[in-house]
N, C-alpha and C. Protein backbone atom coordinates (compact mmCIF):
# COMPACT_ATOMS: atom_id res chain seq x y z
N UNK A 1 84.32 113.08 -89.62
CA UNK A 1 85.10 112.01 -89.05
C UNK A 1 85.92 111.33 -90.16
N UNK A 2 87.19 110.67 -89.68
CA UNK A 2 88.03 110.41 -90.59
C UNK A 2 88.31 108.89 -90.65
N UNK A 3 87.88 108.17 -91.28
CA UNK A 3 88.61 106.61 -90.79
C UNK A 3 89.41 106.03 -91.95
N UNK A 4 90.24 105.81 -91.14
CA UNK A 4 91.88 105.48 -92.22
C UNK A 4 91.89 103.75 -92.30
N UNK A 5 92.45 103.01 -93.47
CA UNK A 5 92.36 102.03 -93.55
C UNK A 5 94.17 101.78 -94.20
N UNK A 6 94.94 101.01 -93.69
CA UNK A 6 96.08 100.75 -94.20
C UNK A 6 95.92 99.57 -95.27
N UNK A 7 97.13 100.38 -96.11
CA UNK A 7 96.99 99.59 -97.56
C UNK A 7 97.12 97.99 -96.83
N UNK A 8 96.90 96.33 -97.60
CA UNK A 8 96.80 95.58 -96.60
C UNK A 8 98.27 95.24 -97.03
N UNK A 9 98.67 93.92 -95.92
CA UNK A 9 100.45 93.51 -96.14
C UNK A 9 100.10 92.82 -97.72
N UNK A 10 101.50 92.78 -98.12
CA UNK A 10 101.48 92.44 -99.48
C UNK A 10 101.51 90.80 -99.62
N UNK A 11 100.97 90.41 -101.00
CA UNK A 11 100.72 88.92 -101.09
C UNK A 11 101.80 88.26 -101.43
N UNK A 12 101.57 86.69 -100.95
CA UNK A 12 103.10 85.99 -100.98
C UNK A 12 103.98 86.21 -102.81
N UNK A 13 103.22 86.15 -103.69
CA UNK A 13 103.58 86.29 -105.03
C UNK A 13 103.95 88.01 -104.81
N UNK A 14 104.01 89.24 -104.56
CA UNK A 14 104.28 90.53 -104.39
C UNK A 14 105.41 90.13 -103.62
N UNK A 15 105.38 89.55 -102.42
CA UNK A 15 106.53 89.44 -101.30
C UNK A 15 107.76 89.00 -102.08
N UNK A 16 107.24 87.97 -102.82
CA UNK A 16 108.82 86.96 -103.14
C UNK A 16 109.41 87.97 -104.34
N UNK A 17 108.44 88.85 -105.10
CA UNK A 17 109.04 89.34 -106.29
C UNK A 17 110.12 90.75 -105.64
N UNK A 18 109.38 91.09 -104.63
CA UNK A 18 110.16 92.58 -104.06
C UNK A 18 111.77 91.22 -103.45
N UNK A 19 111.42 90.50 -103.06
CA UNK A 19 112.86 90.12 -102.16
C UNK A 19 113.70 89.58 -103.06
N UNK A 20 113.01 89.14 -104.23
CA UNK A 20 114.01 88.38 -105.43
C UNK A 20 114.60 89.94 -106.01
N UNK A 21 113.97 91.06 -106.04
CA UNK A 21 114.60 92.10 -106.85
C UNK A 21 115.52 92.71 -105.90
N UNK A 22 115.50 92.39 -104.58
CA UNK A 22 116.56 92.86 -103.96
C UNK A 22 117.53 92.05 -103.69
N UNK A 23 117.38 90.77 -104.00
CA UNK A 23 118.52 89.98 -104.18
C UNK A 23 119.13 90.01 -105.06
N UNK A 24 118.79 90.60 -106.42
CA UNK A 24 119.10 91.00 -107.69
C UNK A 24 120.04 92.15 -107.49
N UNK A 25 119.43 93.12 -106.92
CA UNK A 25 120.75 94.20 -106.30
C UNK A 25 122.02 94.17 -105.88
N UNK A 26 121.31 93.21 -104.56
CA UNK A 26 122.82 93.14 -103.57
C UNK A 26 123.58 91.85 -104.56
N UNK A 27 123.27 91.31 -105.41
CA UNK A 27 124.02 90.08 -106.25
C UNK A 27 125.08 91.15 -107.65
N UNK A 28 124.24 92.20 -107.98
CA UNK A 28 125.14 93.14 -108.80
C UNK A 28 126.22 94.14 -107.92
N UNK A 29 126.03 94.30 -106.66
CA UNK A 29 127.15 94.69 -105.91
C UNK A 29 127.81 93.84 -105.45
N UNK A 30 127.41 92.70 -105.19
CA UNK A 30 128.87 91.95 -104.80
C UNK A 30 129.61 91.17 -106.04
N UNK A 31 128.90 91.45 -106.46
CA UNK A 31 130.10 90.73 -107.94
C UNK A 31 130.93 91.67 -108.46
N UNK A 32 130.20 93.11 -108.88
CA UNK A 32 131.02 94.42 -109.18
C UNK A 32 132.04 94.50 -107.99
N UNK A 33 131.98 94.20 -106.87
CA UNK A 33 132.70 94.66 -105.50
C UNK A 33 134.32 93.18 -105.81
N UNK A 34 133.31 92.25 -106.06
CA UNK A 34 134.39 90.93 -105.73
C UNK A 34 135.39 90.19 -106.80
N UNK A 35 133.95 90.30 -108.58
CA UNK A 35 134.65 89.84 -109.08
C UNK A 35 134.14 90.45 -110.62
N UNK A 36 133.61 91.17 -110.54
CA UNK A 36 133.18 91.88 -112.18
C UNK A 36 134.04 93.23 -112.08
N UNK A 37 133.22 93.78 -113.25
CA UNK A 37 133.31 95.10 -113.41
C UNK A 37 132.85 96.03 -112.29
N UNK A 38 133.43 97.18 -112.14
CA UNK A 38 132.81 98.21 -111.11
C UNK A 38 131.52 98.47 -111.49
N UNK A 39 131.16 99.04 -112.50
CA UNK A 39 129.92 99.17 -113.06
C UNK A 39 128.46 98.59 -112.42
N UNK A 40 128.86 97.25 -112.19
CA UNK A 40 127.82 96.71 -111.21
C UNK A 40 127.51 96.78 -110.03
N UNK A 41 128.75 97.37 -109.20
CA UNK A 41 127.77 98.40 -107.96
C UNK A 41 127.03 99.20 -108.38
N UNK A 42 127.57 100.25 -108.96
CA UNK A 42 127.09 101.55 -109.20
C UNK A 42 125.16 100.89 -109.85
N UNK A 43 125.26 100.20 -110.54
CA UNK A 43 123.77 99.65 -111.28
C UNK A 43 123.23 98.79 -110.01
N UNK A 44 123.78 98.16 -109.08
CA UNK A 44 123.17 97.69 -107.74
C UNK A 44 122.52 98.32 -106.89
N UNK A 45 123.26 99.99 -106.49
CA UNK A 45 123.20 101.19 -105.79
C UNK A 45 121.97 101.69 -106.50
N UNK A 46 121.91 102.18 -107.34
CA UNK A 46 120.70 102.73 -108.39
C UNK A 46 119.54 101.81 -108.24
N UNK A 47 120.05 100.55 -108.59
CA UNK A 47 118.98 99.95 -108.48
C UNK A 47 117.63 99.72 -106.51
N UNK A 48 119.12 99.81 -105.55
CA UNK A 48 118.29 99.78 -104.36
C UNK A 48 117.96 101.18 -104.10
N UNK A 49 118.32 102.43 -104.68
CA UNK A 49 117.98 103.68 -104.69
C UNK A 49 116.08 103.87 -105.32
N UNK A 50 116.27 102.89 -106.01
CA UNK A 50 114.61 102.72 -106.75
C UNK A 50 113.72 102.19 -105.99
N UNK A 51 114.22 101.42 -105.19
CA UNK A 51 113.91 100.62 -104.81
C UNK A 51 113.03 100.80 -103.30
N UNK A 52 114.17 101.77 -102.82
CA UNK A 52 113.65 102.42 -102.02
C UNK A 52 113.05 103.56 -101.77
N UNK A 53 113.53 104.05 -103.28
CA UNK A 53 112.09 105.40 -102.86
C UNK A 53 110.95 104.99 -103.46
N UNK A 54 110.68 103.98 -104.01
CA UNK A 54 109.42 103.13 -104.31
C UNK A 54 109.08 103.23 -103.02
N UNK A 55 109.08 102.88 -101.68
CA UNK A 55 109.13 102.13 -100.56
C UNK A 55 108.59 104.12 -99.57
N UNK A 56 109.99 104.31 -99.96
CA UNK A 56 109.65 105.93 -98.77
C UNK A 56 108.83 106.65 -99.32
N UNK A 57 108.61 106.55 -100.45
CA UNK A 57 107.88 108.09 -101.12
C UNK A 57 106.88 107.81 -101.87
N UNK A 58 107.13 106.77 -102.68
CA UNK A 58 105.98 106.66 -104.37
C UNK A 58 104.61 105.46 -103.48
N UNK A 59 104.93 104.89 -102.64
CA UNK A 59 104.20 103.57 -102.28
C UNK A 59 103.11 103.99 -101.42
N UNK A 60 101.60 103.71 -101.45
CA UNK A 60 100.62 104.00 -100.71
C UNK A 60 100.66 103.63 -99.55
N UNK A 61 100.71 103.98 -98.12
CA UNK A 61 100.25 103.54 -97.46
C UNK A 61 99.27 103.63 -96.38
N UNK A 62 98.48 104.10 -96.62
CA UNK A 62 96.72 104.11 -96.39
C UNK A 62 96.11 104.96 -96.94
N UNK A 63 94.69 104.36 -96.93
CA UNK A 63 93.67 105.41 -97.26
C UNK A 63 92.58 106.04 -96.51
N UNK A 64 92.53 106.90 -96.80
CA UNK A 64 91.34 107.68 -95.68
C UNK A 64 89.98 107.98 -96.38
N UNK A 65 89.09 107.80 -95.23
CA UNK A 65 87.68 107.93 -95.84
C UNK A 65 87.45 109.24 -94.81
N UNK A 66 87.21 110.55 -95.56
CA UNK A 66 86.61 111.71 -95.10
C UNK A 66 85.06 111.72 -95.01
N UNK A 67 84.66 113.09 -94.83
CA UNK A 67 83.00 113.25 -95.33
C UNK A 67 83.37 113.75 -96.72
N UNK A 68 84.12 114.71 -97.03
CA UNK A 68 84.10 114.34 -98.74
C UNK A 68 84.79 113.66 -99.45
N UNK A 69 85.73 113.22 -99.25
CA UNK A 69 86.47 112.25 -100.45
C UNK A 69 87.34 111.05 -99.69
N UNK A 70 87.64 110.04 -100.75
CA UNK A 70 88.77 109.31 -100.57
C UNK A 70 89.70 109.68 -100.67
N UNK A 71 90.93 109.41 -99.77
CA UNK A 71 92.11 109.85 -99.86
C UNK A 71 93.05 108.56 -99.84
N UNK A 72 93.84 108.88 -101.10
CA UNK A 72 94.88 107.71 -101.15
C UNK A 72 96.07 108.33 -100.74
N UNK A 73 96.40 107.77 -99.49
CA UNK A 73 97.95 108.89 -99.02
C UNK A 73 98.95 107.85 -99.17
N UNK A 74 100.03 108.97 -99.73
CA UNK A 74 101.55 107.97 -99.82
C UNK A 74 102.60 109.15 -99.33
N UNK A 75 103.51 109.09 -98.78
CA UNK A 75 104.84 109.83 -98.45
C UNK A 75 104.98 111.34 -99.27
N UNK A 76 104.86 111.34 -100.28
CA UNK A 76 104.87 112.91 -101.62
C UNK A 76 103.59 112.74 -102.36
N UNK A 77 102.69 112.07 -102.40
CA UNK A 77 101.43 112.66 -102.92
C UNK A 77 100.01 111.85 -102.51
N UNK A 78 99.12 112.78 -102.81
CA UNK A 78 98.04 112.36 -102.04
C UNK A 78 96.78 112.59 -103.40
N UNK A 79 96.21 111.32 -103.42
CA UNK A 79 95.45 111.08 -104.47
C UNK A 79 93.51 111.30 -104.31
N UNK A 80 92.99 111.92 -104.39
CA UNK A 80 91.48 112.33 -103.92
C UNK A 80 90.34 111.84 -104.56
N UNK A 81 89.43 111.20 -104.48
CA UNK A 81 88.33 110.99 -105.17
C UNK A 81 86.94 111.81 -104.60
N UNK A 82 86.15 112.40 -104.96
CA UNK A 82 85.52 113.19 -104.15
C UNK A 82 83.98 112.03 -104.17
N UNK A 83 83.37 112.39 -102.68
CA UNK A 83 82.80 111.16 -102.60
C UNK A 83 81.43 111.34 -103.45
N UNK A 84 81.51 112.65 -103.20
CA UNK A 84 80.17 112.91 -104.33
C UNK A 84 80.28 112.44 -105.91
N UNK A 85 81.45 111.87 -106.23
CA UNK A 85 81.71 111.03 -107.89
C UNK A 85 81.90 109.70 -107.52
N UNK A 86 81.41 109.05 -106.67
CA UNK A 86 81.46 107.77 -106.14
C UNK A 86 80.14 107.05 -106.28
N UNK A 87 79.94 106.40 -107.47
CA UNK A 87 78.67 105.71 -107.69
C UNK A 87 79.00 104.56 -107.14
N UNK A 88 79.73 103.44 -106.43
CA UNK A 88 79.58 102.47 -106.38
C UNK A 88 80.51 102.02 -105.72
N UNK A 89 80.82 100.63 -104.51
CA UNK A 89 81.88 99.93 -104.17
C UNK A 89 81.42 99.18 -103.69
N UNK A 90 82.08 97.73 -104.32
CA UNK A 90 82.02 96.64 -103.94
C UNK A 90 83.58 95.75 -103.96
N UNK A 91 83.45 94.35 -103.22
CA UNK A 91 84.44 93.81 -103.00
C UNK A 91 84.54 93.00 -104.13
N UNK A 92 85.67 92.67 -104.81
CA UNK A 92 86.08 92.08 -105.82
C UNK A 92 87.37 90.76 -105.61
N UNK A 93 87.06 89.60 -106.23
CA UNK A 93 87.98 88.34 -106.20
C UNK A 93 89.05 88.83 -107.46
N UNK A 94 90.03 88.02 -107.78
CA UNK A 94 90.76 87.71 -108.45
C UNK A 94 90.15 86.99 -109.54
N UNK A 95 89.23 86.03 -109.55
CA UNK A 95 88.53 86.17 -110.82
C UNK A 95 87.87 86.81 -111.11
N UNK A 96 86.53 87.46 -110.14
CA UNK A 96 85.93 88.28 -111.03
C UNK A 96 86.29 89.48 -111.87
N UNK A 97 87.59 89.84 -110.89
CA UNK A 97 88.86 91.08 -111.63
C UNK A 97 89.20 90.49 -113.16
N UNK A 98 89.41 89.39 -113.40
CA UNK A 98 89.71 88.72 -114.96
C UNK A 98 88.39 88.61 -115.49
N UNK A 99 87.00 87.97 -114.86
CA UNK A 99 86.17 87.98 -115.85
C UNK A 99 85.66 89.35 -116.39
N UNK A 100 85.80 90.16 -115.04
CA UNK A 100 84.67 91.76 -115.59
C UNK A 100 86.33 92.55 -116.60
N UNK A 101 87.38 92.45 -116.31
CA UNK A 101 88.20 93.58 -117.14
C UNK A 101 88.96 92.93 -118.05
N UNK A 102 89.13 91.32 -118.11
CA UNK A 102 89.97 90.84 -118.65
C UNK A 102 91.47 90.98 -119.00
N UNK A 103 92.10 90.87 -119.89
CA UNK A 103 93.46 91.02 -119.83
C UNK A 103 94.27 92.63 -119.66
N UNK A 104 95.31 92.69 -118.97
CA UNK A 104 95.47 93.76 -118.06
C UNK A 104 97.23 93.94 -118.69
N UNK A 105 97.22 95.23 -119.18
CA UNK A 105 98.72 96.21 -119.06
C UNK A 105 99.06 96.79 -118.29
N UNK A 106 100.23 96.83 -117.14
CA UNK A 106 100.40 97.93 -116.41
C UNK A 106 101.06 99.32 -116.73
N UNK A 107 100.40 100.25 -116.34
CA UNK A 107 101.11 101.34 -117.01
C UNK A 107 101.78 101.79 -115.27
N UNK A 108 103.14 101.82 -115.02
CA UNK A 108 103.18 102.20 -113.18
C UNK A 108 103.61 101.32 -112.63
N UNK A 109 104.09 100.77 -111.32
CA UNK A 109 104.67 100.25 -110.85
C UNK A 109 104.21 99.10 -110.28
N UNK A 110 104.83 98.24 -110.78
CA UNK A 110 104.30 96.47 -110.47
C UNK A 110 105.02 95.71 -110.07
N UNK A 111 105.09 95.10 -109.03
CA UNK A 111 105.37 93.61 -108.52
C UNK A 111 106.40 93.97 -107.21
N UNK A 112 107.16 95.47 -107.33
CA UNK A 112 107.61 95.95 -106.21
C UNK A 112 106.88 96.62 -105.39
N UNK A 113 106.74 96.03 -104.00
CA UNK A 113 105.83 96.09 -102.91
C UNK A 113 103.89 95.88 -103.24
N UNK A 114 104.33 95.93 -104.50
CA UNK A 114 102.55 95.62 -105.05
C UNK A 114 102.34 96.30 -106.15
N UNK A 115 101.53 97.13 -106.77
CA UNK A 115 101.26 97.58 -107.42
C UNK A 115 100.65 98.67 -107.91
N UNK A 116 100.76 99.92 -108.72
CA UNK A 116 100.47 101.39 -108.04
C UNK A 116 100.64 102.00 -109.67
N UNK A 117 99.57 102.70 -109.99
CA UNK A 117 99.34 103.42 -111.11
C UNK A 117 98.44 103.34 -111.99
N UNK A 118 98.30 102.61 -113.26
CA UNK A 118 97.07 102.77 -113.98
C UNK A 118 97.43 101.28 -114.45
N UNK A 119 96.24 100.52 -114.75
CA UNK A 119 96.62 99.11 -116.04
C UNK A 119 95.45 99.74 -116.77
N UNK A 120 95.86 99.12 -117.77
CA UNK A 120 94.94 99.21 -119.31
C UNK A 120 94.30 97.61 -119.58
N UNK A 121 93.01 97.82 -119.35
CA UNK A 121 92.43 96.56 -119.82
C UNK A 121 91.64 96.13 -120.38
N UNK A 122 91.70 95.13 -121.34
CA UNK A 122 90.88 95.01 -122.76
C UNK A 122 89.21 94.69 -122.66
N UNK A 123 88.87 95.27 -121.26
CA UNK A 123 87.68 94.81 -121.30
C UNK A 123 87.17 96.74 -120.52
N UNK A 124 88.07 97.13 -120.31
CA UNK A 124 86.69 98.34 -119.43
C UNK A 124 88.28 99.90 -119.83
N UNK A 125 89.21 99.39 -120.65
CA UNK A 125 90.15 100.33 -120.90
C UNK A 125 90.84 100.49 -119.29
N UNK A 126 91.07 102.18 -119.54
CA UNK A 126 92.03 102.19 -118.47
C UNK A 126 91.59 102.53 -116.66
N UNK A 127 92.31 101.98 -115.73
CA UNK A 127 91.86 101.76 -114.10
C UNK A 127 92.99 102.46 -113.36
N UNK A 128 92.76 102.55 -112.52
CA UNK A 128 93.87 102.99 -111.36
C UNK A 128 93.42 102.13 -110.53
N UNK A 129 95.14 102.15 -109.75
CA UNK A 129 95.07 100.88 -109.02
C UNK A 129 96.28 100.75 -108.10
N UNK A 130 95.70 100.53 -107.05
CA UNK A 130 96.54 100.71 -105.85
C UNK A 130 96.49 99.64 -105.20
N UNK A 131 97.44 98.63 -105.26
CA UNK A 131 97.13 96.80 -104.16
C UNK A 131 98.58 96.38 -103.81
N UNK A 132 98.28 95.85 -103.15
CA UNK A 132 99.51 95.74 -102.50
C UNK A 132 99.02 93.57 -102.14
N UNK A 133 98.35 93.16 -102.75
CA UNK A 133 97.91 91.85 -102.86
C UNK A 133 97.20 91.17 -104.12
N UNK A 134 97.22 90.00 -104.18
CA UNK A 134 96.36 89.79 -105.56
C UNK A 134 95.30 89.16 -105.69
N UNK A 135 94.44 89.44 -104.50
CA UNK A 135 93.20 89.06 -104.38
C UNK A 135 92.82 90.03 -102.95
N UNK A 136 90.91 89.84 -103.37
CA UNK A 136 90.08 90.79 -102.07
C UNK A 136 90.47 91.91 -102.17
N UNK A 137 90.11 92.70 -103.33
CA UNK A 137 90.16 93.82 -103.82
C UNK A 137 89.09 94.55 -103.76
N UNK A 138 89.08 95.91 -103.71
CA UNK A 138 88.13 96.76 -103.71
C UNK A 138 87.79 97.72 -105.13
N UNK A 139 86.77 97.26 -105.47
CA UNK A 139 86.55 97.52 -106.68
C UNK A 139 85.32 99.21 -106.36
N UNK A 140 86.43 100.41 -106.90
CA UNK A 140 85.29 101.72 -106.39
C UNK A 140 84.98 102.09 -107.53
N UNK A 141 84.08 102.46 -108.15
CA UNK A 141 82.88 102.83 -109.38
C UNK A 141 82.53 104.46 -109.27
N UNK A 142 83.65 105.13 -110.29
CA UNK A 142 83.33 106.68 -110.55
C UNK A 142 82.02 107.31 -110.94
N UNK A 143 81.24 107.85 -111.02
CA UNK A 143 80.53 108.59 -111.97
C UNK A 143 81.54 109.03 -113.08
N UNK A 144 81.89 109.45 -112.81
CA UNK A 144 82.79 110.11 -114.16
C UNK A 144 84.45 109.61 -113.68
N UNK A 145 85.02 109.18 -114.62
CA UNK A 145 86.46 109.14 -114.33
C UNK A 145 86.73 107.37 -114.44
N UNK A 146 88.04 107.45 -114.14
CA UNK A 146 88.42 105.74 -114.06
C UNK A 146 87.79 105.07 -112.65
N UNK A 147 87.52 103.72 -113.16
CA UNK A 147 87.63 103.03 -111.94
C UNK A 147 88.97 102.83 -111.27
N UNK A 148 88.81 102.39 -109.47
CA UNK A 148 89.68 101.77 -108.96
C UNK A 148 89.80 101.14 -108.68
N UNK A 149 90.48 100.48 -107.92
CA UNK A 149 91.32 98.69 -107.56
C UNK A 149 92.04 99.14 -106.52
N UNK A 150 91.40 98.70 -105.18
CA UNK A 150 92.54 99.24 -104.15
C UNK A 150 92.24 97.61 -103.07
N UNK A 151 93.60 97.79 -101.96
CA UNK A 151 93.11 96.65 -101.48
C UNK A 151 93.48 96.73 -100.10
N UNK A 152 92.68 97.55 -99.20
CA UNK A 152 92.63 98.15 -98.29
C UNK A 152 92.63 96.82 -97.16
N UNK A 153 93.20 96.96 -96.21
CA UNK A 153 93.87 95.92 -95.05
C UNK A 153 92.68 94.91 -94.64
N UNK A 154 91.74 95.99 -94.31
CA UNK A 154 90.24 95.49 -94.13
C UNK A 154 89.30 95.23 -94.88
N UNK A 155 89.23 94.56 -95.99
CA UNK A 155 88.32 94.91 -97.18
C UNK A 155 86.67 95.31 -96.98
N UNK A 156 86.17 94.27 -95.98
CA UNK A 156 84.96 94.55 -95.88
C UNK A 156 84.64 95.41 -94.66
N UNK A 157 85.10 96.16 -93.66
CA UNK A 157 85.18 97.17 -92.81
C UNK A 157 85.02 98.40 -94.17
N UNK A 158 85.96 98.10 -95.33
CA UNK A 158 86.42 99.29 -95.65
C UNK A 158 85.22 99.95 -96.94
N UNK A 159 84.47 98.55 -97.56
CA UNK A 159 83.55 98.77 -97.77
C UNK A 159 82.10 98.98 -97.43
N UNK A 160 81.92 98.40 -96.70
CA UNK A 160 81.09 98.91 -95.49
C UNK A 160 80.84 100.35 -94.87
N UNK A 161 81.90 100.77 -94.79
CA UNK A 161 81.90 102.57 -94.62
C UNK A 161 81.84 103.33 -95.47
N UNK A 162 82.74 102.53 -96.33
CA UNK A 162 82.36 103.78 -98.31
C UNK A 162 80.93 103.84 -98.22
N UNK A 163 80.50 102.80 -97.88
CA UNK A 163 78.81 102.28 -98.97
C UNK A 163 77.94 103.76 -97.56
N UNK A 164 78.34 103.73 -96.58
CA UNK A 164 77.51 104.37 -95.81
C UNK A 164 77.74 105.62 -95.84
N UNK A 165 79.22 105.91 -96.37
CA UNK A 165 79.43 107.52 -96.39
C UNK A 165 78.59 108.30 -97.85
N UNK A 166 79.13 107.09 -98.98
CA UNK A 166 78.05 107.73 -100.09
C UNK A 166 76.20 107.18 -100.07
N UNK A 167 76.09 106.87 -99.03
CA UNK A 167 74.59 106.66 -98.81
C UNK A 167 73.32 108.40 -99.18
């Protein structure tokens, strides 16, 4: 049996940063268009070209819990954890995310539509991490491999079923 959990909607600090960067866009095409250089469409265009295949292709949107693995599905790739390397999941705050890993690098894509790839952090090295909010996170515990950070629509539905599938 398969139960899918959608990544959750993104948090007001994620929301305002994706709409300020697209106001950033359409503000370099209409000035290139009205009163700059051409140049600044063309870097407007590119820029909502990123923007949006962040959105169609690179961006998670749900995950599936199989009988063997997690599946992080996005538009062109699909990310697997097999459940048999799954020692652990629990739900995680926004502080306890700062007290247990402390200060955090992103390596991957941040603040547009949320956040997606690896951070490096000075307390547990490097994580993968898939949220699309900045709190009520799901904190999943490898046997071997990185931890993750995901922040599945339902948090506690979604842990609740991990915990029973790797039972």
């Amino acid at each position: 049996m398969i139960r899918s959990f959608r990544l959750a909607p993104m948090s007001p600090g994620f929301r305002w940063l994706t709409v300020g960067l697209w106001i950033l866009s359409a503000g370099y095409m209409v000035t290139g268009i009205f009163w700059g250089p051409r140049f600044l469409v063309v870097i407007g265009l590119f820029l909502i070209a990123i923007y949006g295949s962040v959105w169609f292709a690179w961006r998670p949107s749900h995950i599936n819990l199989t009988p063997t693995s997690i599946d992080i599905v996005s538009p062109l790739w699909l990310r697997q954890l097999a459940m048999k390397n799954v020692k652990a999941v629990r739900p995680l705050t926004q502080r306890e995310f700062r007290r247990e890993f402390g200060r955090t690098i992103r390596i991957g894509a941040g603040g547009l539509w949320g956040g997606f790839g690896w951070l490096w952090t000075a307390k547990r090295g490097t994580i993968a991490f898939y949220i699309s909010r900045q709190n009520n996170y799901v904190l999943v515990e490898p046997i071997v491999g990185k931890p993750l950070i995901i922040t599945p629509e339902k948090p506690k539905m979604f842990v609740k079923a991990l915990r029973a599938a790797i039972a």
